[in-house]
Protein backbone atom coordinates (compact mmCIF):
# COMPACT_ATOMS: atom_id res chain seq x y z
CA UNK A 1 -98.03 231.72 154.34
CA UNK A 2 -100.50 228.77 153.76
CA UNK A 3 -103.51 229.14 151.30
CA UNK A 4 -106.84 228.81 153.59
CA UNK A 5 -108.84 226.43 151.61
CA UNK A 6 -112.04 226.50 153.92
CA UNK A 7 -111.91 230.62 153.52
CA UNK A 8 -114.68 232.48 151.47
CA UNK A 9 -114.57 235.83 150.18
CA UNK A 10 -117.78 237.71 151.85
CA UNK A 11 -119.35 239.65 148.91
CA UNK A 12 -121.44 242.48 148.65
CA UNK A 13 -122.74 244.11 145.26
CA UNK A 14 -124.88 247.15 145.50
CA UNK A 15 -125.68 250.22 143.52
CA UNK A 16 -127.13 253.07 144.60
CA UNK A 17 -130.98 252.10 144.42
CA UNK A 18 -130.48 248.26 146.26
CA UNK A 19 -128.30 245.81 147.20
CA UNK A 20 -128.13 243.39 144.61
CA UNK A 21 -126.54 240.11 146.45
CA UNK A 22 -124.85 239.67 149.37
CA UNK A 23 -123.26 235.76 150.62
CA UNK A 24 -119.85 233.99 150.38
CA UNK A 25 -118.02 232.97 147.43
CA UNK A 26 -114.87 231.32 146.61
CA UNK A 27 -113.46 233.25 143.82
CA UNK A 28 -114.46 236.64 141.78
CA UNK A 29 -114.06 237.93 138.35
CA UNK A 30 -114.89 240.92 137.15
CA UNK A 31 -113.52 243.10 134.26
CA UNK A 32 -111.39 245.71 135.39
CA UNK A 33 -110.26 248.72 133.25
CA UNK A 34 -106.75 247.07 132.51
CA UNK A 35 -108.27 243.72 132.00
CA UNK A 36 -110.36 240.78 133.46
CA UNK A 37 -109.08 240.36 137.19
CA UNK A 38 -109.98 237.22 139.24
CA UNK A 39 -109.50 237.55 143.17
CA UNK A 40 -109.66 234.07 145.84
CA UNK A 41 -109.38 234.20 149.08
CA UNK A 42 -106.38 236.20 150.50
CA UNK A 43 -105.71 238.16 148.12
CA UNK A 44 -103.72 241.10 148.67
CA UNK A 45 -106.00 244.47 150.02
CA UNK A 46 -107.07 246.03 146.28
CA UNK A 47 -109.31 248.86 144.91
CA UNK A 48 -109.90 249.35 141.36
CA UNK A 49 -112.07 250.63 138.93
CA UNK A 50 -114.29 248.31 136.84
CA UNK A 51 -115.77 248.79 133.45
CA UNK A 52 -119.15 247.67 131.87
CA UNK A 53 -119.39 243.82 131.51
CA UNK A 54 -120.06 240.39 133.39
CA UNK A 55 -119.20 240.04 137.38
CA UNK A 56 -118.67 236.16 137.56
CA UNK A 57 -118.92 235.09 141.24
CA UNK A 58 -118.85 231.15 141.72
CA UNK A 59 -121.48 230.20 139.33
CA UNK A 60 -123.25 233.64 139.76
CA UNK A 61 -123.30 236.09 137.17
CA UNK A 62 -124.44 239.47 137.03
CA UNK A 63 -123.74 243.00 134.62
CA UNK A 64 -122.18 245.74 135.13
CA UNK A 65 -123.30 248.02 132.91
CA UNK A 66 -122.02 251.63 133.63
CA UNK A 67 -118.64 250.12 135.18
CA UNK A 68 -118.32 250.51 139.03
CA UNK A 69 -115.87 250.30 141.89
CA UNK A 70 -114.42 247.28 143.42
CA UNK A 71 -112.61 246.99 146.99
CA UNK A 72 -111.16 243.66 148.56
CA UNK A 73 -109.69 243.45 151.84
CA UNK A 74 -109.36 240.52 154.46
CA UNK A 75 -111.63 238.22 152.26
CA UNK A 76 -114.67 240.80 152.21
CA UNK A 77 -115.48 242.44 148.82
CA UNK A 78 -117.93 245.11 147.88
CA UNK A 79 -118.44 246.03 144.14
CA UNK A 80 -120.37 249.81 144.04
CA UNK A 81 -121.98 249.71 140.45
């Protein structure tokens, strides 16, 4: 299988009052409950439970402060904090 360099991971973080960003990215890290877990494009289908700390997405950043849920499948993400 070839890596897809021109692929972006579509990413949606929300919580329950708003959707906090939505666009493409080329890599995620985010600090799951058995460590910090990085995901780029193709990355096999996860979901996992995330604790409180920083979401780094590209140059983004944003907190996750009561931990969340994270999903990834066919290069679209959604983190539920």
């Amino acid at each position: 299988m070839k890596y897809n360099y021109l692929a972006m991971i579509k990413l949606i973080i929300l919580n329950l009052k708003e959707k906090i960003f939505e666009g493409e990215v080329s890599s995620l890290t985010l600090p799951g409950e058995q460590g910090e877990l990085t995901v780029l494009t193709d990355h096999v289908p996860i979901v996992t439970a995330i604790k409180s700390g920083t979401i780094r997405a590209d140059q983004k950043y944003f907190e996750s402060k009561g931990g969340g849920i994270f999903e990834f499948n066919q290069n679209a993400a959604t983190i539920l904090l």
